[in-house]
C-alpha atoms as a PDB file:
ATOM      1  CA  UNK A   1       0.000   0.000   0.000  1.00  0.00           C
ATOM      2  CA  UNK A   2       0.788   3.290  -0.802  1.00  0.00           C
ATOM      3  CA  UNK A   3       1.788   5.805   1.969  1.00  0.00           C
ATOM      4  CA  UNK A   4       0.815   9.417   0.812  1.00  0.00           C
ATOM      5  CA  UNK A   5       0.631  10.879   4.004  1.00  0.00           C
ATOM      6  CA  UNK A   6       3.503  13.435   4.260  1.00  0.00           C
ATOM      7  CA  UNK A   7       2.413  14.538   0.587  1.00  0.00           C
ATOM      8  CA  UNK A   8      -0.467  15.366   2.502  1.00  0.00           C
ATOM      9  CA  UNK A   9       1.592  17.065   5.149  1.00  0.00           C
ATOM     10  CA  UNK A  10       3.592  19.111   2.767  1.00  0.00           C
ATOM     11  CA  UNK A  11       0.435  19.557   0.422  1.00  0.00           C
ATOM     12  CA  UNK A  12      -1.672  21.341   3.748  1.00  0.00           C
ATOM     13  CA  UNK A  13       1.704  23.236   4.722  1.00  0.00           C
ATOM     14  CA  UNK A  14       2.497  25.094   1.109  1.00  0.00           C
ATOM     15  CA  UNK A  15      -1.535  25.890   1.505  1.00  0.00           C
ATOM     16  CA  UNK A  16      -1.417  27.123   4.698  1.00  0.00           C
ATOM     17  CA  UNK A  17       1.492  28.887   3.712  1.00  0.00           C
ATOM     18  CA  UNK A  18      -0.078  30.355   0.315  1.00  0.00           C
ATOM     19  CA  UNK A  19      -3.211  31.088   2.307  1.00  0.00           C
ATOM     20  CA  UNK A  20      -1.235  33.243   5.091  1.00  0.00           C
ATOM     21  CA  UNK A  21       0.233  35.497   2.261  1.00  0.00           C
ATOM     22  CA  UNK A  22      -3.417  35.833   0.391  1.00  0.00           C
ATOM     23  CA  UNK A  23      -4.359  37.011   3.712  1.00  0.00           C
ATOM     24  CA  UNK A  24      -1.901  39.812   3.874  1.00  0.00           C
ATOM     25  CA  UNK A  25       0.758  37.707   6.327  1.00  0.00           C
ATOM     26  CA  UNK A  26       3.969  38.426   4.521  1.00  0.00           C
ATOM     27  CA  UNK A  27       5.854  37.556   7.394  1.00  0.00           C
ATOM     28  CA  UNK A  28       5.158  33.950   7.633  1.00  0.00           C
ATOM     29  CA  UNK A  29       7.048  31.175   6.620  1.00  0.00           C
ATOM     30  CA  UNK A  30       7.354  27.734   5.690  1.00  0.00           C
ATOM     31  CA  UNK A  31       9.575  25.453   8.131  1.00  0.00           C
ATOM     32  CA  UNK A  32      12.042  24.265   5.593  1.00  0.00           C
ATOM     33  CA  UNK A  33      13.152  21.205   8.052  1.00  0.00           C
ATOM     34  CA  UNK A  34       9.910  19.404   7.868  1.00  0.00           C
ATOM     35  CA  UNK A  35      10.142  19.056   4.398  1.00  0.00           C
ATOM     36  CA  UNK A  36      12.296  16.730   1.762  1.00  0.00           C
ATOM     37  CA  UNK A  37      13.123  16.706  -1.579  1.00  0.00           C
ATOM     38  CA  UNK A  38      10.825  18.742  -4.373  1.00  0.00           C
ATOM     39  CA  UNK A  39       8.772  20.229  -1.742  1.00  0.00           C
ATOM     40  CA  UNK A  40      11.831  21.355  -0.054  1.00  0.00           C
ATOM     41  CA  UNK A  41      12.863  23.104  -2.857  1.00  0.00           C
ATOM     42  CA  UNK A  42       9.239  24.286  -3.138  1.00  0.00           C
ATOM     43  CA  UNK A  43       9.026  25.268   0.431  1.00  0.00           C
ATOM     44  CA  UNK A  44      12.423  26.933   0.005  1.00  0.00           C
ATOM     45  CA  UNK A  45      11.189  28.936  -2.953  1.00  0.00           C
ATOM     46  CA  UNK A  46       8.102  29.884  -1.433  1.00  0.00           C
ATOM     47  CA  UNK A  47       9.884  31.725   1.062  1.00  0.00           C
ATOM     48  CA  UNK A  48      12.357  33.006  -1.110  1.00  0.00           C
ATOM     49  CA  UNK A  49       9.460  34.765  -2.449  1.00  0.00           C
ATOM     50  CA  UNK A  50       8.275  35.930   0.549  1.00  0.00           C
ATOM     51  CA  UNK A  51      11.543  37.032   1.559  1.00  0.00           C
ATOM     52  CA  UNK A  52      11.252  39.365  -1.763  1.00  0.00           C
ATOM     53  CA  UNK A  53       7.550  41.622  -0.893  1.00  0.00           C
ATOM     54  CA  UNK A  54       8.087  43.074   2.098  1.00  0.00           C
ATOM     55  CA  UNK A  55      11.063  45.999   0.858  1.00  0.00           C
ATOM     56  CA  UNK A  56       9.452  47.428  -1.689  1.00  0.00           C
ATOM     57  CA  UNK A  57       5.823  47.700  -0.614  1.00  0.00           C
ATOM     58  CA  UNK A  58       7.582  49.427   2.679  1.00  0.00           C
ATOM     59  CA  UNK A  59       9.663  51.715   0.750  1.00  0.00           C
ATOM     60  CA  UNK A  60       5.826  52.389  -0.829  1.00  0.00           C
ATOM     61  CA  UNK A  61       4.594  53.349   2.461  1.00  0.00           C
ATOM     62  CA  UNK A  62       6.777  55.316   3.629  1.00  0.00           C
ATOM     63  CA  UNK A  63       7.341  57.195   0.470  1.00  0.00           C
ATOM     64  CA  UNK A  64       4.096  57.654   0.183  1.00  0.00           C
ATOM     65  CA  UNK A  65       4.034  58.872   3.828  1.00  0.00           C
ATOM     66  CA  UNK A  66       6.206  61.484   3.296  1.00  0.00           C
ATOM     67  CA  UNK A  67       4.638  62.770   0.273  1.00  0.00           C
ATOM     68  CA  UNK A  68       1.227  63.056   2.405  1.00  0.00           C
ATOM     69  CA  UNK A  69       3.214  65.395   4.816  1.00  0.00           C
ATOM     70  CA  UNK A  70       4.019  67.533   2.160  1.00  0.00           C
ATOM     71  CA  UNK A  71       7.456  66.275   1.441  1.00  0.00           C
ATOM     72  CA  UNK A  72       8.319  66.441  -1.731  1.00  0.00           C
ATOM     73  CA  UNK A  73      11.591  65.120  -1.701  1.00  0.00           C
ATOM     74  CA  UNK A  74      10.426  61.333  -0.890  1.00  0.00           C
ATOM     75  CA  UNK A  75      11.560  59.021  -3.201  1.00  0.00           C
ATOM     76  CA  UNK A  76      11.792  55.420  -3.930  1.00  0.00           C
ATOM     77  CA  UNK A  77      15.538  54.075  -3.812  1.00  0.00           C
ATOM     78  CA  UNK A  78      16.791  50.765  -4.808  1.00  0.00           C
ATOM     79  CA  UNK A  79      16.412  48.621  -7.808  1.00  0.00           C
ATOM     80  CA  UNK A  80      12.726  46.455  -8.536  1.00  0.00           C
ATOM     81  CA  UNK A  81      12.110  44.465 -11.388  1.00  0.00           C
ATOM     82  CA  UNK A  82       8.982  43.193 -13.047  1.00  0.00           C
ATOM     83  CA  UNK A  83       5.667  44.930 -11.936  1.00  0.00           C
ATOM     84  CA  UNK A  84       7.414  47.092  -8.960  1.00  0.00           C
ATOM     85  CA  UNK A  85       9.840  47.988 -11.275  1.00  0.00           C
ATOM     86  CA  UNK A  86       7.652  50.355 -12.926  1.00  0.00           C
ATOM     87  CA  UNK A  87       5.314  51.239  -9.708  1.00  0.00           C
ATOM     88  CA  UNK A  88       8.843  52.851  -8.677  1.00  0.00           C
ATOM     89  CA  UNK A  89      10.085  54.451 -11.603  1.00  0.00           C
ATOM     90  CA  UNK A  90       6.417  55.881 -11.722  1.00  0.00           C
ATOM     91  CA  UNK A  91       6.116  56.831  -8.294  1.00  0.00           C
ATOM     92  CA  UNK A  92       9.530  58.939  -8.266  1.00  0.00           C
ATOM     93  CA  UNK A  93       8.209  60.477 -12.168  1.00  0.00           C
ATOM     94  CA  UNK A  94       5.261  61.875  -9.969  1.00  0.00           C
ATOM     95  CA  UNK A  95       6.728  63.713  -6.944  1.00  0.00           C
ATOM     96  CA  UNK A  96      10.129  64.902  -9.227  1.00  0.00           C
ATOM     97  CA  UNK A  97       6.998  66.090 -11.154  1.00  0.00           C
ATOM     98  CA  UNK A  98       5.341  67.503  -8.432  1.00  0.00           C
ATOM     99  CA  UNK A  99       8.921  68.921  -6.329  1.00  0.00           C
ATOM    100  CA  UNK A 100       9.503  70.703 -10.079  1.00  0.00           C
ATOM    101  CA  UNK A 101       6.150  72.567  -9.859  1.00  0.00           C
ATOM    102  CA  UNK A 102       6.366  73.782  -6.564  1.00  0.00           C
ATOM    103  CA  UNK A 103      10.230  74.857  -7.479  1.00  0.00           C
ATOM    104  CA  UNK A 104       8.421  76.340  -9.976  1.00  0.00           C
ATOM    105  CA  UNK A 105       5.541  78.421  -8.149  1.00  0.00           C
ATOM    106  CA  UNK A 106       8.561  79.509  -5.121  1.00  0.00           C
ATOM    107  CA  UNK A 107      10.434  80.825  -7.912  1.00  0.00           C
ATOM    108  CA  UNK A 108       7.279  82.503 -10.025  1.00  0.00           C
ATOM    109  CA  UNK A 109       6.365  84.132  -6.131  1.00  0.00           C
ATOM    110  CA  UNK A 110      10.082  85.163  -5.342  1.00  0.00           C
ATOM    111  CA  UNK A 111      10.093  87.007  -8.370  1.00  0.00           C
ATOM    112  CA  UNK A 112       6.924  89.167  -7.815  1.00  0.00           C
ATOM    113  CA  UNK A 113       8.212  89.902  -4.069  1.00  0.00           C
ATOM    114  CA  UNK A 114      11.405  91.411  -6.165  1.00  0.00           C
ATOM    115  CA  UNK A 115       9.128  93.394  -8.357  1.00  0.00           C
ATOM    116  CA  UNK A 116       7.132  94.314  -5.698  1.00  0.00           C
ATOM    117  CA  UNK A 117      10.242  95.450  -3.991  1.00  0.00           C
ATOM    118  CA  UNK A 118      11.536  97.457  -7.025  1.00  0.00           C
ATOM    119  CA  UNK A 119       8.228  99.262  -6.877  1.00  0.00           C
ATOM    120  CA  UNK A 120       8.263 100.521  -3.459  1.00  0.00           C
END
């Protein structure tokens, strides 16, 4: 007879795994040591996945953060590939876009104090 038990196991623990990140729980992990073989190598994939999320949506954050407190200067450092590749490249477009405009308006309003001062 065939035992499939700890395909079972390892079958419930990637789910329970998969579900935890579906559920926002980036900082759970598989326990590498209870698995052999394939799904060790899955297992150890899985988390090297993990491992990968939790930078760049945190350099998100607190980018965005800043930029809520009025600080233009936030930006997104590092180097993303894939989809947060662009999120960051887009991201830093929008508040150098932003940080030039208000450059712009200080200097349009430092030069009408000048000519204001001129005129007195």
């Amino acid at each position: 007879m065939l035992d499939i038990s700890k395909d079972v196991q390892n079958t419930r623990e990637i789910a329970a795994l998969t579900e935890a990140a579906q559920q926002g729980k980036l900082d759970s992990r598989a326990d590498e040591s209870v698995f052999e073989g394939n799904y060790r190598q899955i297992a150890e994939g899985a988390n090297r996945l993990l491992d990968s999320l939790p930078r760049p949506v945190e350099e998100m954050m607190v980018t965005m953060g800043r930029a809520a407190r009025k600080d233009m200067t936030a930006r997104m450092d590092g180097e993303c590939q894939g989809l947060v590749g662009p999120i960051l490249s887009r991201t830093n477009r929008k508040y150098i876009s932003r940080t030039d405009r208000v450059e712009e308006r200080r200097g349009k309003t430092n030069a009408n104090r000048e000519k204001e001062r001129h005129l007195l």
